[in-house]
C-alpha atoms as a PDB file:
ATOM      1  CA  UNK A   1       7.093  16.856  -7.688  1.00  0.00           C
ATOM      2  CA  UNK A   2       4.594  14.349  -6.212  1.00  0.00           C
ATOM      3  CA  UNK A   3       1.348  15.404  -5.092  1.00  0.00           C
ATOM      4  CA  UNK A   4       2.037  15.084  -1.590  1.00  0.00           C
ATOM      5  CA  UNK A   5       5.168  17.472  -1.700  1.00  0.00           C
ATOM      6  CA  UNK A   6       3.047  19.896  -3.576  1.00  0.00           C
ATOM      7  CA  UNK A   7       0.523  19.908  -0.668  1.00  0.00           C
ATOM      8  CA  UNK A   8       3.417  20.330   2.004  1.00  0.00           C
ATOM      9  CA  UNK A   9       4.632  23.222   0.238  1.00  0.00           C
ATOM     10  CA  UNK A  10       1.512  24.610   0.251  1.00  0.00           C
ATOM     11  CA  UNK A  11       0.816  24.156   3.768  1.00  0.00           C
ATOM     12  CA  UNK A  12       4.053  26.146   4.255  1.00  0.00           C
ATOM     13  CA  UNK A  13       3.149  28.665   1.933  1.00  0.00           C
ATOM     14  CA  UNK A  14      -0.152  29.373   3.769  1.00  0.00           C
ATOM     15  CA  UNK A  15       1.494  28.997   7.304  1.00  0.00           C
ATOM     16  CA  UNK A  16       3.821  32.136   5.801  1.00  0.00           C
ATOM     17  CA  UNK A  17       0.576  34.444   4.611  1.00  0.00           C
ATOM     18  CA  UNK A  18      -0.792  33.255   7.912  1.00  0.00           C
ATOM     19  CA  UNK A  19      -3.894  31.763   5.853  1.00  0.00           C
ATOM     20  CA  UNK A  20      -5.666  30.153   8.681  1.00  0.00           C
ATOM     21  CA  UNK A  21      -8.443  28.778   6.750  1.00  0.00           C
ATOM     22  CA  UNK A  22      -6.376  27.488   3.844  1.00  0.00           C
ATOM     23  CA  UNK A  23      -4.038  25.950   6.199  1.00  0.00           C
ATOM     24  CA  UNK A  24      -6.681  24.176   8.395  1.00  0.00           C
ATOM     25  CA  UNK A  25      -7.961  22.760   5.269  1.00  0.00           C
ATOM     26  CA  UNK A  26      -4.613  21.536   3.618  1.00  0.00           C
ATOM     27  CA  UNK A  27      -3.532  19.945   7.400  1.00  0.00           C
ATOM     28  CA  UNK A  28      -6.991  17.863   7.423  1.00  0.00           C
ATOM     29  CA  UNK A  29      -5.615  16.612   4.218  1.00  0.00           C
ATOM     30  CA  UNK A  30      -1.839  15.854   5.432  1.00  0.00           C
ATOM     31  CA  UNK A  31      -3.912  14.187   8.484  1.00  0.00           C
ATOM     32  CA  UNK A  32      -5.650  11.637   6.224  1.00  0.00           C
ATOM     33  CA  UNK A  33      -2.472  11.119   4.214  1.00  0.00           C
ATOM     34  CA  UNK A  34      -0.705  10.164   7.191  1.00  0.00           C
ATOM     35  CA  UNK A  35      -3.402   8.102   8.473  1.00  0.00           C
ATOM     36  CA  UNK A  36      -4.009   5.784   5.353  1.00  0.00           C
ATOM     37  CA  UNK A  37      -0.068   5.706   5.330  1.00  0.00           C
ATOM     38  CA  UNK A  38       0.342   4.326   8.659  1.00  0.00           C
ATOM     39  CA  UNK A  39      -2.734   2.144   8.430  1.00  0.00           C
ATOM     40  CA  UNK A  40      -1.976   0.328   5.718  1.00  0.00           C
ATOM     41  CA  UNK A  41       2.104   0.831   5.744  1.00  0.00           C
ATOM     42  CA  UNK A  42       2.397   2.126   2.486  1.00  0.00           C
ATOM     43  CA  UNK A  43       3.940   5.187   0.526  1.00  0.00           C
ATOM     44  CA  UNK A  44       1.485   7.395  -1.135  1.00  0.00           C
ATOM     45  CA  UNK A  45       1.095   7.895  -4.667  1.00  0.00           C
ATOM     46  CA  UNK A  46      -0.504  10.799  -6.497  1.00  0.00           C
ATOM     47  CA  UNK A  47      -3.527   8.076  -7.634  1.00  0.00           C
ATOM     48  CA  UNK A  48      -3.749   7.317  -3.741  1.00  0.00           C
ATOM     49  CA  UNK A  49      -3.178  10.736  -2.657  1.00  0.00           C
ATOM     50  CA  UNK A  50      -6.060  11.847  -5.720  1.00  0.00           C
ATOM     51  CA  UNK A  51      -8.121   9.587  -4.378  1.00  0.00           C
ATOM     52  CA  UNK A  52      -7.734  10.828  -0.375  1.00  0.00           C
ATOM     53  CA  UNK A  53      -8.829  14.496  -1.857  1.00  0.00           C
ATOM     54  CA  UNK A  54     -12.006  12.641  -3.525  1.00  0.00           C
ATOM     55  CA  UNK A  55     -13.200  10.993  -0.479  1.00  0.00           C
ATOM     56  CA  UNK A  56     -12.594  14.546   1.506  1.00  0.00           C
ATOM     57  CA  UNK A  57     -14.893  16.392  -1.317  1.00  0.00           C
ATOM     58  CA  UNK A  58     -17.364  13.929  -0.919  1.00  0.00           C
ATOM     59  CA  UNK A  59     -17.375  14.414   3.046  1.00  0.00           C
ATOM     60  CA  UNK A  60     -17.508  18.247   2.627  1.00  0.00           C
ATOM     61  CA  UNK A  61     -20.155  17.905  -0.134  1.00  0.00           C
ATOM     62  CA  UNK A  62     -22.439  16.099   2.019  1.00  0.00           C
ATOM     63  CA  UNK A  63     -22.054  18.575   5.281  1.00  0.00           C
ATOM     64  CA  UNK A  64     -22.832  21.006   3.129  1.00  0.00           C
ATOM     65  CA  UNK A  65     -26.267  19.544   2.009  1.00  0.00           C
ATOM     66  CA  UNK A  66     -27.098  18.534   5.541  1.00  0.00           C
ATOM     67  CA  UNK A  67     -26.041  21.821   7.160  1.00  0.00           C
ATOM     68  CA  UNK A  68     -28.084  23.394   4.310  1.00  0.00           C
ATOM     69  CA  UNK A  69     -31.416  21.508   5.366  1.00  0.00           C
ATOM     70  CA  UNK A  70     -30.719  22.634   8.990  1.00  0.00           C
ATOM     71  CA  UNK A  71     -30.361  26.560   7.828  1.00  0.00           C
ATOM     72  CA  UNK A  72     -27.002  26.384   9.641  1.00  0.00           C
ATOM     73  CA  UNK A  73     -25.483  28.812   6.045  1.00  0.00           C
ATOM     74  CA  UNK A  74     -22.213  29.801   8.484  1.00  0.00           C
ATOM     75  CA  UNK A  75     -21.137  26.353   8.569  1.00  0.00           C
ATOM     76  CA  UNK A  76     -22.314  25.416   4.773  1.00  0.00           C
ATOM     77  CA  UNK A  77     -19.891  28.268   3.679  1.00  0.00           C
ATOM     78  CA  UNK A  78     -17.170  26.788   5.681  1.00  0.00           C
ATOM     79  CA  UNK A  79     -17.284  23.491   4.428  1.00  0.00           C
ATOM     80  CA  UNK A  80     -17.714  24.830   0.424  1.00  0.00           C
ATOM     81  CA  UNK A  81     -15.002  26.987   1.446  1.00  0.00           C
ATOM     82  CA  UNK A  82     -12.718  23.906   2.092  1.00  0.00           C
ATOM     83  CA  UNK A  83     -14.123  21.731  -1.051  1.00  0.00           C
ATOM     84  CA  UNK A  84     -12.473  24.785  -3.050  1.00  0.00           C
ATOM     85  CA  UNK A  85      -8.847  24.639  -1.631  1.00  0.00           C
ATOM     86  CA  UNK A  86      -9.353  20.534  -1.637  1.00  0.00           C
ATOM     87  CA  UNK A  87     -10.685  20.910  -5.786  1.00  0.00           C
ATOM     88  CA  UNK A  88      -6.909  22.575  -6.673  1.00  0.00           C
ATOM     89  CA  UNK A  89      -5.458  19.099  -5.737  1.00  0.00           C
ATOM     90  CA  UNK A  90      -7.570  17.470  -8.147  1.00  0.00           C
ATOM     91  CA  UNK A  91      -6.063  16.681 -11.874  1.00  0.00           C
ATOM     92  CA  UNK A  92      -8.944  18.313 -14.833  1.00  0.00           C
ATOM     93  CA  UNK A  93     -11.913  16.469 -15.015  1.00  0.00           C
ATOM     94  CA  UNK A  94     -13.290  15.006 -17.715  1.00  0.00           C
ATOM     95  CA  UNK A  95     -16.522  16.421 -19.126  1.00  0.00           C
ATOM     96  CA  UNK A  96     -20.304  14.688 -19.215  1.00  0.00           C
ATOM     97  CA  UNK A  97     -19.584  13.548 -22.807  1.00  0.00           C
ATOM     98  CA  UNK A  98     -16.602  12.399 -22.558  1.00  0.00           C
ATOM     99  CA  UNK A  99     -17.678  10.196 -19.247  1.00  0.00           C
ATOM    100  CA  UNK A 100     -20.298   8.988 -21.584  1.00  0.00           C
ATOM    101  CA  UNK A 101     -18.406   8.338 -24.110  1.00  0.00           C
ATOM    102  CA  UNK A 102     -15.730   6.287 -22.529  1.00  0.00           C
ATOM    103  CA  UNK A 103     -18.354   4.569 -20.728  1.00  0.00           C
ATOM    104  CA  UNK A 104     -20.021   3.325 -23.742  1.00  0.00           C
ATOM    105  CA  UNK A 105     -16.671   1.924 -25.420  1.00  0.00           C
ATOM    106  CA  UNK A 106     -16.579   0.177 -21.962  1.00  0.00           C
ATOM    107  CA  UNK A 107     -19.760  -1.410 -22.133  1.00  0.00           C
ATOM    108  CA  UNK A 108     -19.335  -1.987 -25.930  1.00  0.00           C
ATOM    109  CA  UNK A 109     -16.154  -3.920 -25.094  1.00  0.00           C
ATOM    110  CA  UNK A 110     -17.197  -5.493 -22.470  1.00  0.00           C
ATOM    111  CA  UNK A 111     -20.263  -6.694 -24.410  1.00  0.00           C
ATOM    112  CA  UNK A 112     -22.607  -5.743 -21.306  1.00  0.00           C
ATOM    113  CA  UNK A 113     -26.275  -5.590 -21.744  1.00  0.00           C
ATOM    114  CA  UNK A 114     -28.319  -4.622 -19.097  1.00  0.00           C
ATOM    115  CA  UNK A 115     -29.030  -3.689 -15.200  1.00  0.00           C
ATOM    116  CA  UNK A 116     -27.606  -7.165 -14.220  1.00  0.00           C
ATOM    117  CA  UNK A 117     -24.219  -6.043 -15.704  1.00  0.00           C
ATOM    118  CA  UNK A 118     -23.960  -3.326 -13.627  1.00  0.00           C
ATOM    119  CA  UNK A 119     -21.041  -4.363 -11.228  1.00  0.00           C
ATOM    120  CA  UNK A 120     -18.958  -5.862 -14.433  1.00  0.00           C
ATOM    121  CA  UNK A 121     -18.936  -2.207 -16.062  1.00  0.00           C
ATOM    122  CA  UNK A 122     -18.628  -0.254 -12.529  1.00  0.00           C
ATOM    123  CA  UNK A 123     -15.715  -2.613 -11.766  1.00  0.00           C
ATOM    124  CA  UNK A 124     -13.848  -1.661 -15.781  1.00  0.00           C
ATOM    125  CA  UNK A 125     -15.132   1.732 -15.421  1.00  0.00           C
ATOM    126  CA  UNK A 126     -13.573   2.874 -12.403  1.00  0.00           C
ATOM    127  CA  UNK A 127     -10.214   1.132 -12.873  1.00  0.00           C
ATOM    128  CA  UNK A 128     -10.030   3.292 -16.196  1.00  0.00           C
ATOM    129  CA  UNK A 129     -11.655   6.598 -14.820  1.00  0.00           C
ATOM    130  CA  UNK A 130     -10.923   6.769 -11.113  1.00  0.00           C
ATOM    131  CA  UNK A 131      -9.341  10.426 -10.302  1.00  0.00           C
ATOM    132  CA  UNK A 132     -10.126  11.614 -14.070  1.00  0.00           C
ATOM    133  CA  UNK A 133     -14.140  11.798 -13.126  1.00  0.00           C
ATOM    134  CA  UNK A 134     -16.712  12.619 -10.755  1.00  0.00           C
ATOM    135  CA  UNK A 135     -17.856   8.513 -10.152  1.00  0.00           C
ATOM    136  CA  UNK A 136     -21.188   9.909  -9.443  1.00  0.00           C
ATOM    137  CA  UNK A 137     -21.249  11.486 -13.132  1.00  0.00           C
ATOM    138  CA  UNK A 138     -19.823   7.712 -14.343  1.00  0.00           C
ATOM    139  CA  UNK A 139     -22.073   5.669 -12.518  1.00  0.00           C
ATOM    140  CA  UNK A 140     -25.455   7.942 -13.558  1.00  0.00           C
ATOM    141  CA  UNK A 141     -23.453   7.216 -17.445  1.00  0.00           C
ATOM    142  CA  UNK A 142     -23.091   3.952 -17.144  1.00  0.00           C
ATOM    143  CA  UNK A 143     -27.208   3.291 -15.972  1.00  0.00           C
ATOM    144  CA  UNK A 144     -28.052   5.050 -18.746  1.00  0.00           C
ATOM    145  CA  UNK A 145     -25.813   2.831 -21.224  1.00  0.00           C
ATOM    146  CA  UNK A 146     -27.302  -0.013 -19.984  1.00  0.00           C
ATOM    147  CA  UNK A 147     -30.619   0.593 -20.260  1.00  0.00           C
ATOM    148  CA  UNK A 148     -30.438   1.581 -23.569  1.00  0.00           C
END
């Protein structure tokens, strides 16, 4: 079963416990599914669809800093509310040493040596690691590779 399908059935499974919360969460997800498919005209695969739940973390993750510096908690729970039904969707993470460590045997490979390398290594990096890590994790790894 395809990502996608698993988050339809979900969506029916909260409409059925009348999960209101869950459900408003899993149809903003559906919603930017269907938009990137109709944009670009394409059927979604579980790398695209991995990558759609990424981008809505990251949204949620900064609303909840900003509504955090603005003391506005009611809304800062909502959103980290919604980053925890979005984080099911996601495949297990790797850990901080194992980012580092596949980082390194990119750079090593790559024979990269320094700041100025920086896009090179990025560019390997994600292509290898995108949906399996946190790229903010990888891209803190890989500027401390390079510098050493």
């Amino acid at each position: 079963m395809s990502l996608k399908d698993q988050v339809i059935e979900d969506m029916k499974t909260a409409m059925r416990a009348k999960d209101s919360e869950r459900l408003g969460t899993i149809r903003l997800l559906l919603a930017a599914a269907k938009q990137k498919e109709v944009d670009e005209r394409v059927v979604l695969s579980n790398a695209d669809m991995i990558a759609i739940v990424d981008k809505l973390i990251k949204q949620r993750k900064d609303s909840v800093e900003a509504f955090t510096k603005a003391q506005r908690m009611d809304l800062a729970d909502k959103e980290s509310a919604e980053i925890v039904v979005l984080q099911a969707y996601l495949p297990q993470r790797l850990n901080a040493q194992e980012v580092s460590a596949a980082v390194q045997a990119i750079v090593t490979s790559l024979g990269a040596k320094g700041p100025g390398d920086m896009g090179k290594v990025m560019a390997a990096v994600k292509a290898q690691l995108a949906g399996k890590a946190d790229m903010a994790m990888v891209s803190k790894a890989v500027k401390i590779a390079l510098a050493s």
